[in-house]
PDB file of N, CA and C in Angstrom:
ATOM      1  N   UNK A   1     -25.426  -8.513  29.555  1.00  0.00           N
ATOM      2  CA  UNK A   1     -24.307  -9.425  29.526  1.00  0.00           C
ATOM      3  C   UNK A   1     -24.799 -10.744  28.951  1.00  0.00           C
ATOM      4  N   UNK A   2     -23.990 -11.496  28.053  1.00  0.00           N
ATOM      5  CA  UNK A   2     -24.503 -12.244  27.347  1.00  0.00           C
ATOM      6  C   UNK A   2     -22.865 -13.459  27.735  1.00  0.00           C
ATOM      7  N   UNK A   3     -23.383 -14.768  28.498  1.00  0.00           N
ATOM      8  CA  UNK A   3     -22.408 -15.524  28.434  1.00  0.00           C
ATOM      9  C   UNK A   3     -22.760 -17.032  27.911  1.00  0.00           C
ATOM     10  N   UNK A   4     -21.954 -17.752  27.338  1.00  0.00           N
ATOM     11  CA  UNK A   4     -21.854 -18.260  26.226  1.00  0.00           C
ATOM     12  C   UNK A   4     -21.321 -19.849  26.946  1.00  0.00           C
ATOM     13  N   UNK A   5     -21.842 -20.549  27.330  1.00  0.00           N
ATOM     14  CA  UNK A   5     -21.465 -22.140  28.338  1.00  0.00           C
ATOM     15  C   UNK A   5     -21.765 -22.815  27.102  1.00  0.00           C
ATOM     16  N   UNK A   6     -20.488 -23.830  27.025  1.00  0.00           N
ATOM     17  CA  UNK A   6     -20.492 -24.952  26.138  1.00  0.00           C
ATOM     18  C   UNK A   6     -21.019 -25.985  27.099  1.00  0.00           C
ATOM     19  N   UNK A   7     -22.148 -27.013  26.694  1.00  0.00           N
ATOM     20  CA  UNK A   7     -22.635 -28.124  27.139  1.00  0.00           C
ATOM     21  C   UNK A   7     -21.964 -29.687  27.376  1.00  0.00           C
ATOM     22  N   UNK A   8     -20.665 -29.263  27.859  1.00  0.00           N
ATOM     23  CA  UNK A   8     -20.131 -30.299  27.933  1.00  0.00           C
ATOM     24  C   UNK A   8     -19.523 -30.346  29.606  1.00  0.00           C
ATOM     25  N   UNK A   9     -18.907 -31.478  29.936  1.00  0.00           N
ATOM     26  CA  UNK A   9     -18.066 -31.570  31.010  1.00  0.00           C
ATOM     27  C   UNK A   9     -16.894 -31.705  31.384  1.00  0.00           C
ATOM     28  N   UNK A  10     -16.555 -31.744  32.028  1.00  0.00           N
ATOM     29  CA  UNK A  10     -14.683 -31.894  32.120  1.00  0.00           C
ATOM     30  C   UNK A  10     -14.288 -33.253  30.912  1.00  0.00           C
ATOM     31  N   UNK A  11     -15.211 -33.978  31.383  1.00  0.00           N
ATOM     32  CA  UNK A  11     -14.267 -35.288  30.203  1.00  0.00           C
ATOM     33  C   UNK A  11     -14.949 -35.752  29.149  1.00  0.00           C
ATOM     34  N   UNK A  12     -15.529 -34.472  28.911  1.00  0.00           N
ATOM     35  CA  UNK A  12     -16.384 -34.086  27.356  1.00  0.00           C
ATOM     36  C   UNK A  12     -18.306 -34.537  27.154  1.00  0.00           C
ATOM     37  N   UNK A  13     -18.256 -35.052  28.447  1.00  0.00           N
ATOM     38  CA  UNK A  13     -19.722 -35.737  28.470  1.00  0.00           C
ATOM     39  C   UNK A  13     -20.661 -34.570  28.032  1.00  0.00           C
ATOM     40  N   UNK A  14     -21.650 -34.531  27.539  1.00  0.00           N
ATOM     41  CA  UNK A  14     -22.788 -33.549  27.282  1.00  0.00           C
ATOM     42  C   UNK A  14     -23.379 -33.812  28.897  1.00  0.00           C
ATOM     43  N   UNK A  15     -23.836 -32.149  29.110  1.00  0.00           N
ATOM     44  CA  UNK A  15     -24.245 -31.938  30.109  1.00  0.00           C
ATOM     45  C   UNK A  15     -25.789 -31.574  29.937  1.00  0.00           C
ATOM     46  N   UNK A  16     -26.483 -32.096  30.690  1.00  0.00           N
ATOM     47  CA  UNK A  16     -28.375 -31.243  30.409  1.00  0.00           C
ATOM     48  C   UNK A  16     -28.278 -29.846  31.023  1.00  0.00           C
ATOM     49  N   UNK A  17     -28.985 -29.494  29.676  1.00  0.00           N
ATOM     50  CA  UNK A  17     -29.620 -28.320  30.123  1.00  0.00           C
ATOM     51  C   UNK A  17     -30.033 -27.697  31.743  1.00  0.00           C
ATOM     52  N   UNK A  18     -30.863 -28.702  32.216  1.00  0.00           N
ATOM     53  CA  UNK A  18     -31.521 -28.315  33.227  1.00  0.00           C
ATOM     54  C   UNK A  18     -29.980 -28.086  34.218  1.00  0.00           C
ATOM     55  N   UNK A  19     -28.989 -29.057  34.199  1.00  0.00           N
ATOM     56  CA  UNK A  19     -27.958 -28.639  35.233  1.00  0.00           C
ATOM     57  C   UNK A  19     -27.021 -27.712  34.951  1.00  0.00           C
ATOM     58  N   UNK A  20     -27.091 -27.347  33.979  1.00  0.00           N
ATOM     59  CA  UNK A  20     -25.991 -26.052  33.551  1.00  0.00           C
ATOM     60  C   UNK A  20     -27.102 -24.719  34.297  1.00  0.00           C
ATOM     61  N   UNK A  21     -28.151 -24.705  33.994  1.00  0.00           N
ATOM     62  CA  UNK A  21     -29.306 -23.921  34.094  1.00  0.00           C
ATOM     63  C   UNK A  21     -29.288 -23.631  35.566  1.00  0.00           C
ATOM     64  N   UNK A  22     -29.219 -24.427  36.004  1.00  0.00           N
ATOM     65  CA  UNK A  22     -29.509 -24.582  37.743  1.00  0.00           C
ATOM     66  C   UNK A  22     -28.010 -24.427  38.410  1.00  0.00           C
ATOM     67  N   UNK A  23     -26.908 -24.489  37.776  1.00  0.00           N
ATOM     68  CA  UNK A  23     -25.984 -23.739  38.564  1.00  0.00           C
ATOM     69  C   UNK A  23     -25.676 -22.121  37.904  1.00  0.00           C
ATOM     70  N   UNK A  24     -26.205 -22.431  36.617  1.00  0.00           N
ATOM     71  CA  UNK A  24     -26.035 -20.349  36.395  1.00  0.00           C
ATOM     72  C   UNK A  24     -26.937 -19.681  36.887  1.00  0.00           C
ATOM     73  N   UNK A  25     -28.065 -20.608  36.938  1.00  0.00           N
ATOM     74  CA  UNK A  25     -29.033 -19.707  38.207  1.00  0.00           C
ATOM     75  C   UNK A  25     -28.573 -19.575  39.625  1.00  0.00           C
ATOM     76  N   UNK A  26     -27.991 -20.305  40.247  1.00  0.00           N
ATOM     77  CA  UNK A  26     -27.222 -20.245  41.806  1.00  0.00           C
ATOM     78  C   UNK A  26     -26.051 -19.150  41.382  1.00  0.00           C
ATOM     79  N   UNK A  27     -25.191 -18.784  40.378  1.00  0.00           N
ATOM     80  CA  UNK A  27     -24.214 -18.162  40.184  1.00  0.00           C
ATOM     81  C   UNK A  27     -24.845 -16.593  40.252  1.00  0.00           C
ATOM     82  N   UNK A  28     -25.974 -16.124  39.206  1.00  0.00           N
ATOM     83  CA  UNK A  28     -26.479 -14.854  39.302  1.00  0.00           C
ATOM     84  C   UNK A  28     -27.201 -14.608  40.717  1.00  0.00           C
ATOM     85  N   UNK A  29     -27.770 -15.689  41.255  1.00  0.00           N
ATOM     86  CA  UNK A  29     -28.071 -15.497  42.806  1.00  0.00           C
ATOM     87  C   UNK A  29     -27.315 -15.080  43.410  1.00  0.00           C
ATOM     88  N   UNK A  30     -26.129 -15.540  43.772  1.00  0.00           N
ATOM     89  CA  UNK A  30     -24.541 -15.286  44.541  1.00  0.00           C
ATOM     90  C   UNK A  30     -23.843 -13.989  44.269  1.00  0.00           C
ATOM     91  N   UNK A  31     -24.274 -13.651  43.012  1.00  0.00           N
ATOM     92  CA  UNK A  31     -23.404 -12.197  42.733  1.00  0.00           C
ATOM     93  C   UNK A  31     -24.186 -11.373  42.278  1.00  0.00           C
ATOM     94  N   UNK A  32     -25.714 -11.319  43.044  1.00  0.00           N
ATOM     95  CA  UNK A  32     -26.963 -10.049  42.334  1.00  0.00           C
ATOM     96  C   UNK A  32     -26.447  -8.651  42.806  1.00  0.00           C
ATOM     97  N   UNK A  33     -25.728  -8.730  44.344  1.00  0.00           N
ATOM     98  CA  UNK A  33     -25.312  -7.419  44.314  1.00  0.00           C
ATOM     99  C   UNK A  33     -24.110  -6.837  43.723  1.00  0.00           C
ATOM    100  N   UNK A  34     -23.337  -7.411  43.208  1.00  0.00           N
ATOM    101  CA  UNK A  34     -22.333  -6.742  42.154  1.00  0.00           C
ATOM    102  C   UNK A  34     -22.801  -6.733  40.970  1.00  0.00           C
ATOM    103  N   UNK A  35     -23.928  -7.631  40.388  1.00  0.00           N
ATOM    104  CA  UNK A  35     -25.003  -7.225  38.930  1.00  0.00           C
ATOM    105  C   UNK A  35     -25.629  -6.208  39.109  1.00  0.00           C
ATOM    106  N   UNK A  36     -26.136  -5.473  40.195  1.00  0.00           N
ATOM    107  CA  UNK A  36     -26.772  -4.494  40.678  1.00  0.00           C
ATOM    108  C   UNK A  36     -25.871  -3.338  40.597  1.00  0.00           C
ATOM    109  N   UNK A  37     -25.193  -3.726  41.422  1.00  0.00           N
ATOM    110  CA  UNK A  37     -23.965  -2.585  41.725  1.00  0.00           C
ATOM    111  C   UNK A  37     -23.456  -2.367  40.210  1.00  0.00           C
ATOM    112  N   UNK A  38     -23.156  -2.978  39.164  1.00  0.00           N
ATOM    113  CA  UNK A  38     -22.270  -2.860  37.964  1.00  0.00           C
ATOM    114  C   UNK A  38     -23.304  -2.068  36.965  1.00  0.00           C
ATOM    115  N   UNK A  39     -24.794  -1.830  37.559  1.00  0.00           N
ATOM    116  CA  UNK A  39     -25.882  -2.065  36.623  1.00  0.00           C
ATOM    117  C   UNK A  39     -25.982  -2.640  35.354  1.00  0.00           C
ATOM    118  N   UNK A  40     -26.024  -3.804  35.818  1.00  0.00           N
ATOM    119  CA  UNK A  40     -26.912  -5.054  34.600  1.00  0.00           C
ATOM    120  C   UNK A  40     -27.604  -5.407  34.699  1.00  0.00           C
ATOM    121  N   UNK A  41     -28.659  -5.521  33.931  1.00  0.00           N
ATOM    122  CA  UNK A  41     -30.357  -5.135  34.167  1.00  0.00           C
ATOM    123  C   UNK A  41     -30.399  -6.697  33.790  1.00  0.00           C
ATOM    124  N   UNK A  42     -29.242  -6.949  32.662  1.00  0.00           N
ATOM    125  CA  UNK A  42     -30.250  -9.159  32.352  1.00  0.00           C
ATOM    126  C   UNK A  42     -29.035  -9.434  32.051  1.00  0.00           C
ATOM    127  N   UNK A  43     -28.736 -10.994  32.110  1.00  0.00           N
ATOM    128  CA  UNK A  43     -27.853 -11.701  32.202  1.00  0.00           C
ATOM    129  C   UNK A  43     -28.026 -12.730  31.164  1.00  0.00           C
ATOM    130  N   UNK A  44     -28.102 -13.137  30.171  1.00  0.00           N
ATOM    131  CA  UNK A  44     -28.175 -14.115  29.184  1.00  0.00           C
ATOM    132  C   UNK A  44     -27.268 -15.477  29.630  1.00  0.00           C
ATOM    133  N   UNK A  45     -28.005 -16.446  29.264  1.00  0.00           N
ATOM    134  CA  UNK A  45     -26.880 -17.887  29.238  1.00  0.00           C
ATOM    135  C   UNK A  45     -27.593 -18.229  27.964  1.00  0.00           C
ATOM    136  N   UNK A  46     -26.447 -18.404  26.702  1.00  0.00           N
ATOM    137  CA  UNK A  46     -26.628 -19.275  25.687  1.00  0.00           C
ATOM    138  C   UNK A  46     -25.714 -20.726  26.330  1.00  0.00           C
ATOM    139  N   UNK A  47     -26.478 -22.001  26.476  1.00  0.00           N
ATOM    140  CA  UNK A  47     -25.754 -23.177  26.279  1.00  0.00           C
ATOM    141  C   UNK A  47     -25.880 -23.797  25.076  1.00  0.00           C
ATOM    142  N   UNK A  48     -24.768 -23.783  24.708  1.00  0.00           N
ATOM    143  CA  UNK A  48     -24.231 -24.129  23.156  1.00  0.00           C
ATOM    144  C   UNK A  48     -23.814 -25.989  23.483  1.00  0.00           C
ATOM    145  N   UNK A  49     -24.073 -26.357  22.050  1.00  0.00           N
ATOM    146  CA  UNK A  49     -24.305 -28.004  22.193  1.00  0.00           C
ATOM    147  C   UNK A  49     -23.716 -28.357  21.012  1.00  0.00           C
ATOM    148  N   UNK A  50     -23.169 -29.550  20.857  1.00  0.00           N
ATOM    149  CA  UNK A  50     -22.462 -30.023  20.019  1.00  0.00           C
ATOM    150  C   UNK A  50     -23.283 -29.820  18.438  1.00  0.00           C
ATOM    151  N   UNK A  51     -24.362 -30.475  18.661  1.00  0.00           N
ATOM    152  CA  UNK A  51     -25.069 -30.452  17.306  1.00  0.00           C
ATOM    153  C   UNK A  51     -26.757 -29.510  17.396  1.00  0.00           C
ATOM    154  N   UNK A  52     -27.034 -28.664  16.979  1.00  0.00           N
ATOM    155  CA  UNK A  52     -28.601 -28.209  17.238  1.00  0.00           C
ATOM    156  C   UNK A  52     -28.250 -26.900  17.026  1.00  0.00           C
ATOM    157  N   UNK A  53     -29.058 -26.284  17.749  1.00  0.00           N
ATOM    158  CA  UNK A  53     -28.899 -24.704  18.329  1.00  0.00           C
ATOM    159  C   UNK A  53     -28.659 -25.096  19.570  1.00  0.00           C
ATOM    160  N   UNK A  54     -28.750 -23.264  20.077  1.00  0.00           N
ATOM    161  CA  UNK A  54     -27.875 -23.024  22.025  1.00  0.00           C
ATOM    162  C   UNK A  54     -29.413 -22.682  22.112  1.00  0.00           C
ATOM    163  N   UNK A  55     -29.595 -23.159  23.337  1.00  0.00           N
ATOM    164  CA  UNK A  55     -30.933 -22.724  24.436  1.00  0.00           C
ATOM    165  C   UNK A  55     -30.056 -21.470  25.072  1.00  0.00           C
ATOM    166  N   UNK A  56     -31.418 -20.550  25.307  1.00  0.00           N
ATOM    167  CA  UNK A  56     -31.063 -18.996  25.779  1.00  0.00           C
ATOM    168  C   UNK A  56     -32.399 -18.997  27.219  1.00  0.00           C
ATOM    169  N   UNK A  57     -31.471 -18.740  28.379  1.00  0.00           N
ATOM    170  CA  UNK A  57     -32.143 -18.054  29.254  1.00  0.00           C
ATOM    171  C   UNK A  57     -31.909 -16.862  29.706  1.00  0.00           C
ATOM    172  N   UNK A  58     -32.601 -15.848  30.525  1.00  0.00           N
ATOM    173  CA  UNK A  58     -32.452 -14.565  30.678  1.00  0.00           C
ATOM    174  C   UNK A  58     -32.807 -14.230  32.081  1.00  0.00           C
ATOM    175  N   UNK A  59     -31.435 -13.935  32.860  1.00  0.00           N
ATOM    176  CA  UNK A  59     -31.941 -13.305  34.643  1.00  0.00           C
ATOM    177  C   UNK A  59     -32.242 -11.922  34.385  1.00  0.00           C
ATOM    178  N   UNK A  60     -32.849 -11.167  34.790  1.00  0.00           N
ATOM    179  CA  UNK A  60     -33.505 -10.203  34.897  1.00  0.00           C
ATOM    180  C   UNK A  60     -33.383  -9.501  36.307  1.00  0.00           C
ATOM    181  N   UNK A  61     -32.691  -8.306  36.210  1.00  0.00           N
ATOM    182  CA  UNK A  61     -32.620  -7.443  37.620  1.00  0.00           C
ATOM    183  C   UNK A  61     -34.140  -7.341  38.048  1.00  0.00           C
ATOM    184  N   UNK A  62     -35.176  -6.984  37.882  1.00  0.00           N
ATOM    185  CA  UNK A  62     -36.511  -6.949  37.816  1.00  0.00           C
ATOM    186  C   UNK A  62     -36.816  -8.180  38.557  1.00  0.00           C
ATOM    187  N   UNK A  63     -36.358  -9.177  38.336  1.00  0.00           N
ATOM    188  CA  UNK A  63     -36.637 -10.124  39.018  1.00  0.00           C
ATOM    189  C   UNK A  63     -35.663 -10.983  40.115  1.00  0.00           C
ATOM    190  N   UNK A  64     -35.098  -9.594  40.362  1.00  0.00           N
ATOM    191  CA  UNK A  64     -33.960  -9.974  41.312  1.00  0.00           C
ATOM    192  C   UNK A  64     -33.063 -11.528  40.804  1.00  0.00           C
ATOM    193  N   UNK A  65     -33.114 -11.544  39.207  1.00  0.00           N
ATOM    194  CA  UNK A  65     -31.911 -12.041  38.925  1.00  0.00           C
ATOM    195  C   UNK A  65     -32.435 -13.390  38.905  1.00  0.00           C
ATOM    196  N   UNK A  66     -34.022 -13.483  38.720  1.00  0.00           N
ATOM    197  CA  UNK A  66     -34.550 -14.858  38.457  1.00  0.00           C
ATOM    198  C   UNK A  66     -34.953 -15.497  37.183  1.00  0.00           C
ATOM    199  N   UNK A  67     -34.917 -16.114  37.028  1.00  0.00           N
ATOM    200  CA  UNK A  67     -34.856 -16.211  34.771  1.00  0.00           C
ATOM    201  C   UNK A  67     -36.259 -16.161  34.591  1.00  0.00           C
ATOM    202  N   UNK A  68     -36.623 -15.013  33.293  1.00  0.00           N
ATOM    203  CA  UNK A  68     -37.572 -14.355  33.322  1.00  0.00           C
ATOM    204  C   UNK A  68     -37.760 -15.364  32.032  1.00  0.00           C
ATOM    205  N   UNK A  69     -39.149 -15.977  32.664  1.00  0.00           N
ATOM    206  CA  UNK A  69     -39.569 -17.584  31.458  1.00  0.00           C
ATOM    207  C   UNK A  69     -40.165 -17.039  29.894  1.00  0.00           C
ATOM    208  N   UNK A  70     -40.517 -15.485  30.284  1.00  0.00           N
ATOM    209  CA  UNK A  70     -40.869 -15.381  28.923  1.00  0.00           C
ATOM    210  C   UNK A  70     -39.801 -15.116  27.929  1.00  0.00           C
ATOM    211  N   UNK A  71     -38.532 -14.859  27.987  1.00  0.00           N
ATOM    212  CA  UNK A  71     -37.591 -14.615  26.886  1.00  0.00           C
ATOM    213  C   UNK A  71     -36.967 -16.102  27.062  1.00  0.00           C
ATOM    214  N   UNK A  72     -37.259 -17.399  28.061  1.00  0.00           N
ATOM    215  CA  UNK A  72     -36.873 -18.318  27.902  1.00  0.00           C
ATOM    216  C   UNK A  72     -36.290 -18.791  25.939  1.00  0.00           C
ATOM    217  N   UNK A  73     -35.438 -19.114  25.585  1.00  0.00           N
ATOM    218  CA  UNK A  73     -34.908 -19.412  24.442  1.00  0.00           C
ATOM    219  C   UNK A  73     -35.373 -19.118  23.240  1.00  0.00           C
ATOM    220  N   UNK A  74     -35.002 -17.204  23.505  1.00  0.00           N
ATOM    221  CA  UNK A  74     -35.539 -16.318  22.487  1.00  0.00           C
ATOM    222  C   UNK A  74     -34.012 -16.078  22.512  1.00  0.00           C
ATOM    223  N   UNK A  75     -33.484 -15.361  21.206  1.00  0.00           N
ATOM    224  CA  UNK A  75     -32.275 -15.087  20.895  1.00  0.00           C
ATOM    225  C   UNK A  75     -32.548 -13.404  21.370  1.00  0.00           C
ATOM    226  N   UNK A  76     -31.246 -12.943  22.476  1.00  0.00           N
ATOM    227  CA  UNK A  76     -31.193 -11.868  23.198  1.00  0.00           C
ATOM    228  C   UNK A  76     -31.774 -10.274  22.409  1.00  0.00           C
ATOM    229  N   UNK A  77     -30.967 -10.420  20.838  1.00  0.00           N
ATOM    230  CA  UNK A  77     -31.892  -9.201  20.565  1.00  0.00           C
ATOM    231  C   UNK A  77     -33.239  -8.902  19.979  1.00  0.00           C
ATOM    232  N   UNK A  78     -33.879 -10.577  19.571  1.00  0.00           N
ATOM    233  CA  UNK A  78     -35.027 -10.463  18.955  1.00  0.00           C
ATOM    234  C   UNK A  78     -36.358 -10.572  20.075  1.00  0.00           C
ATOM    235  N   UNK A  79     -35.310 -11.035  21.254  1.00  0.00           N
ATOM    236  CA  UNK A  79     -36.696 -11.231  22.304  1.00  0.00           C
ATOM    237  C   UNK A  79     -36.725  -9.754  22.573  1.00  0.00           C
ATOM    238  N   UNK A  80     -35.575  -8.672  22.417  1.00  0.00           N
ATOM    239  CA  UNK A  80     -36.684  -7.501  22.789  1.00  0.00           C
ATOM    240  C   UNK A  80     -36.753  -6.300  21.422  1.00  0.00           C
ATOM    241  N   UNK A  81     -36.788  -6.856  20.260  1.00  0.00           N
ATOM    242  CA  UNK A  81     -37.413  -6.422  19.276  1.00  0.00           C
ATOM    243  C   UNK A  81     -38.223  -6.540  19.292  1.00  0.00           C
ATOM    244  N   UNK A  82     -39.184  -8.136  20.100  1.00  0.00           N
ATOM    245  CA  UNK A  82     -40.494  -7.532  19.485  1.00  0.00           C
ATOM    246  C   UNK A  82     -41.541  -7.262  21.164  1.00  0.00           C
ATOM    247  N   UNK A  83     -40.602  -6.757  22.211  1.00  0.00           N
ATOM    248  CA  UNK A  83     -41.481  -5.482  23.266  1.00  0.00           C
ATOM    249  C   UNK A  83     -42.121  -6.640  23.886  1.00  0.00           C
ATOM    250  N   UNK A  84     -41.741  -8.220  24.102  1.00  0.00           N
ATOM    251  CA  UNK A  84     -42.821  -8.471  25.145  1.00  0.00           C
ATOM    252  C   UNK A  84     -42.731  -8.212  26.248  1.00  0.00           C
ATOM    253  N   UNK A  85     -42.288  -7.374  26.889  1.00  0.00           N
ATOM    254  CA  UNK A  85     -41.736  -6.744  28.544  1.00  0.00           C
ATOM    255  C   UNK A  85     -43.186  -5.668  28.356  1.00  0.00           C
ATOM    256  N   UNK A  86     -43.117  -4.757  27.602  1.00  0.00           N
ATOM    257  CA  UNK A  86     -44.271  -3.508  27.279  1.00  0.00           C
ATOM    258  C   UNK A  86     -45.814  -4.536  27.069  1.00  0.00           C
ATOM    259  N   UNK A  87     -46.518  -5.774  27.031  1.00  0.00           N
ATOM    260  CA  UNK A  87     -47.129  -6.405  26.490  1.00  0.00           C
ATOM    261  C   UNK A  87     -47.310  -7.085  28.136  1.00  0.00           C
ATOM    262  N   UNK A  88     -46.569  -7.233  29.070  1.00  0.00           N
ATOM    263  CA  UNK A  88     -46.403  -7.861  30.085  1.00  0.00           C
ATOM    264  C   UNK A  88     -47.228  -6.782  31.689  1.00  0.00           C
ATOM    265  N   UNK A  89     -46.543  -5.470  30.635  1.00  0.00           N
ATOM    266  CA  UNK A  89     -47.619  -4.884  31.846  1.00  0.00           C
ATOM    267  C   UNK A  89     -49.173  -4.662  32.085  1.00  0.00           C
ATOM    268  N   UNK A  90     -49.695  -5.104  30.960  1.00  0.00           N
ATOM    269  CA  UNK A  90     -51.141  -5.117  30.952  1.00  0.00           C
ATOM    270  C   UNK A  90     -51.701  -6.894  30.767  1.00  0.00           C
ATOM    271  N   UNK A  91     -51.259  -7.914  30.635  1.00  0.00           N
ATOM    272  CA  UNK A  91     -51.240  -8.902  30.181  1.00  0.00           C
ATOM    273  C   UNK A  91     -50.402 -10.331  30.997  1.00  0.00           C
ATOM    274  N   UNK A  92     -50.512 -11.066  31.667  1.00  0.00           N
ATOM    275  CA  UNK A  92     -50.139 -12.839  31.664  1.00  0.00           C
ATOM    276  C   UNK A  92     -49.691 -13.538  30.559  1.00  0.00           C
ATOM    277  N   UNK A  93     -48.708 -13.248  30.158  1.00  0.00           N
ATOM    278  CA  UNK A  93     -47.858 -14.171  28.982  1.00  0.00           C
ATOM    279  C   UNK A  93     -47.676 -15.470  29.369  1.00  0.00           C
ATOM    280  N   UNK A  94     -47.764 -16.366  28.790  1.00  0.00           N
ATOM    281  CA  UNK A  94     -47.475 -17.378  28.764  1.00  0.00           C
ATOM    282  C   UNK A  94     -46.851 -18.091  27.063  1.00  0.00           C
ATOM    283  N   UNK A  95     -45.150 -18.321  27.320  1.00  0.00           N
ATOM    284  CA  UNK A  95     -45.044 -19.202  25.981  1.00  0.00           C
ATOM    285  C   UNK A  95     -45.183 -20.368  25.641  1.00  0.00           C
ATOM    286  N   UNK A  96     -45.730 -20.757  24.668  1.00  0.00           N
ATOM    287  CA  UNK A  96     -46.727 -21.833  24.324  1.00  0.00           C
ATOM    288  C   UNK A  96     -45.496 -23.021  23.672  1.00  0.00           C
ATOM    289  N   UNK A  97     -45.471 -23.377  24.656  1.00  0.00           N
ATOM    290  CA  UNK A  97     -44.260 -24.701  24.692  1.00  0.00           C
ATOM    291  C   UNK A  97     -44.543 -25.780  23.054  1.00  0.00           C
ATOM    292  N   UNK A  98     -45.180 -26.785  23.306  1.00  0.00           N
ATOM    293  CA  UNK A  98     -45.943 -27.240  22.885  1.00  0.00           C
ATOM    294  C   UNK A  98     -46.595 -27.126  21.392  1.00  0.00           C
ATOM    295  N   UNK A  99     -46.621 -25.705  20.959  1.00  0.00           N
ATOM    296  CA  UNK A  99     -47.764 -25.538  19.491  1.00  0.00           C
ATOM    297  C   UNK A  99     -47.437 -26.452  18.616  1.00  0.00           C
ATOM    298  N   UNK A 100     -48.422 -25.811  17.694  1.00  0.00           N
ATOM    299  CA  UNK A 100     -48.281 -26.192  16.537  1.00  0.00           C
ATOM    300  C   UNK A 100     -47.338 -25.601  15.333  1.00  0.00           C
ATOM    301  N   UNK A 101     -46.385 -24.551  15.450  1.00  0.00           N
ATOM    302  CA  UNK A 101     -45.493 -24.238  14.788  1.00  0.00           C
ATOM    303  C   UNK A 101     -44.015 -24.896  15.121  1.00  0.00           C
ATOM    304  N   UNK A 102     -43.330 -25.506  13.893  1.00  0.00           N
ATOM    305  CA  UNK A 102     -42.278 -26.114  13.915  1.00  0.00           C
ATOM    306  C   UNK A 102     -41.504 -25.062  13.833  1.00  0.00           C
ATOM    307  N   UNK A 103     -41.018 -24.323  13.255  1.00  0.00           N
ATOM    308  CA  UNK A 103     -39.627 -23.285  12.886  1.00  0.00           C
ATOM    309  C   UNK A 103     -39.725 -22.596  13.850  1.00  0.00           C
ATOM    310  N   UNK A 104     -38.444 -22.888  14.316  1.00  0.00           N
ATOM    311  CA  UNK A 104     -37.786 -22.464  15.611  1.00  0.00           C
ATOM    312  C   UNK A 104     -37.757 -20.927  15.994  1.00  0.00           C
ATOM    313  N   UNK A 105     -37.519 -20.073  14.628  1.00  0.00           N
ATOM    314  CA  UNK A 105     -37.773 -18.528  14.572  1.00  0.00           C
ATOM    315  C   UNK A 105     -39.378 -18.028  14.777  1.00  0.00           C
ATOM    316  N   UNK A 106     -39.930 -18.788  15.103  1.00  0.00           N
ATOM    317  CA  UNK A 106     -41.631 -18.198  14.591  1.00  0.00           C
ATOM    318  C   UNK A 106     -41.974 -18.843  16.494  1.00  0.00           C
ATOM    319  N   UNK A 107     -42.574 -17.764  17.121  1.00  0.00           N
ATOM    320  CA  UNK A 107     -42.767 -18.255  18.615  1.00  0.00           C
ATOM    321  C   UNK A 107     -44.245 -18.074  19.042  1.00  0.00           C
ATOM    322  N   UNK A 108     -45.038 -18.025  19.851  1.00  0.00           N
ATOM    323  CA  UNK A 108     -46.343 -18.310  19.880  1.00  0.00           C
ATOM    324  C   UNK A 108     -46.343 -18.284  21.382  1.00  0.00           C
ATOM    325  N   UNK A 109     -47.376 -16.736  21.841  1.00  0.00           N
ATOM    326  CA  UNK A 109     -47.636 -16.600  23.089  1.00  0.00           C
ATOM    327  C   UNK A 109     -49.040 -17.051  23.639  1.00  0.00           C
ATOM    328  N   UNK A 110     -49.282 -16.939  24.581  1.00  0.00           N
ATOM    329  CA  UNK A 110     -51.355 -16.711  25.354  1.00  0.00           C
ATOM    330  C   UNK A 110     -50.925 -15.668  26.178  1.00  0.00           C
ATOM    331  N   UNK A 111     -51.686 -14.490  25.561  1.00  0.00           N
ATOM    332  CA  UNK A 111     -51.594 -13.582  26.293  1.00  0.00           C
ATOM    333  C   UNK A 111     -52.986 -13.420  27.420  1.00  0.00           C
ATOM    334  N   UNK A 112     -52.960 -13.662  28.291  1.00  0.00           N
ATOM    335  CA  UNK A 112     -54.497 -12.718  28.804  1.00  0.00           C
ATOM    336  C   UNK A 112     -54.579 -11.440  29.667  1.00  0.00           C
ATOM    337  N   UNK A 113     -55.686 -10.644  29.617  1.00  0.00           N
ATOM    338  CA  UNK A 113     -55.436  -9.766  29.942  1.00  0.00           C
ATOM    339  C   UNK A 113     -55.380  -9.530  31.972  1.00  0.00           C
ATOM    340  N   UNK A 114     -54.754  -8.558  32.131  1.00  0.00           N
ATOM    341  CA  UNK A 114     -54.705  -8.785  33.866  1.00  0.00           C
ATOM    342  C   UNK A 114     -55.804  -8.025  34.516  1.00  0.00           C
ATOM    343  N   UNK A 115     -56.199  -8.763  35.820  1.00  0.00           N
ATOM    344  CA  UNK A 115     -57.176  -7.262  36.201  1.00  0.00           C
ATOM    345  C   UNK A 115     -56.840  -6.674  36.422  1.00  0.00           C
ATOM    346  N   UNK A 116     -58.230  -5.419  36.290  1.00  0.00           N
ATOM    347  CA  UNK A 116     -57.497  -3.654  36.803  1.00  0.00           C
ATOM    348  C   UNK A 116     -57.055  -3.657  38.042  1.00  0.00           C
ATOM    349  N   UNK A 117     -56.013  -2.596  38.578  1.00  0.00           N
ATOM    350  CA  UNK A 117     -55.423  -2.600  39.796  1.00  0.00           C
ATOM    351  C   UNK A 117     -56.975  -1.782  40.654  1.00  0.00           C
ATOM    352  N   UNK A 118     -56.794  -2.075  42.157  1.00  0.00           N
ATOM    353  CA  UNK A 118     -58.167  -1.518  42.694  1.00  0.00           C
ATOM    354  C   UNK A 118     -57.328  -0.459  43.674  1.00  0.00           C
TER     355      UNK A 118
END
């Protein structure tokens, strides 16, 4: 499911990220057992903004519906074109906030590897 929040407010103010974020996260909290029950495995929020691109987060049944930071503001079908869920079970992803690549399409992980299970 992929839903689509314009960044604004009732009397048009731009809203931050972080508070749109933090009540669609309380919203997929509140209704995990009918996401469960409906089986929907991830929940997308694009917040769309007047001028830029939309930031994309992703709840994840797997994570009981907690936003899974590595598809943090990857566009829904390219974050799993390129399998970092399959890359996650042997490996600590971390996305590299920060780099040195500007273009927004081009993303940059640290992967390390995990220890063996005993």
């Amino acid at each position: 499911v992929v839903l689509f929040v314009h960044g604004k407010g009732a009397s048009g103010e731009v809203v931050r990220d972080e508070d749109v974020l933090r009540r669609c996260a309380a919203l997929a909290q509140a209704h995990r057992a009918l996401l469960r029950g409906l089986r929907i495995g991830r929940v997308t929020v694009a917040i769309l903004r007047p001028v830029g691109y939309p930031t994309f987060h992703t709840f994840r049944d797997s994570l009981d519906y907690q936003e899974d930071l590595i598809y943090r503001h990857l566009n829904p079908p390219r974050a799993f074109q390129i399998e970092l869920g399959r890359l996650a079970a042997h490996y600590d992803i971390q996305p590299v906030v920060d780099g040195p690549v500007l273009n927004r399409h081009v993303r940059t992980f640290l992967a390390s590897q995990k220890p063996p299970p005993r």
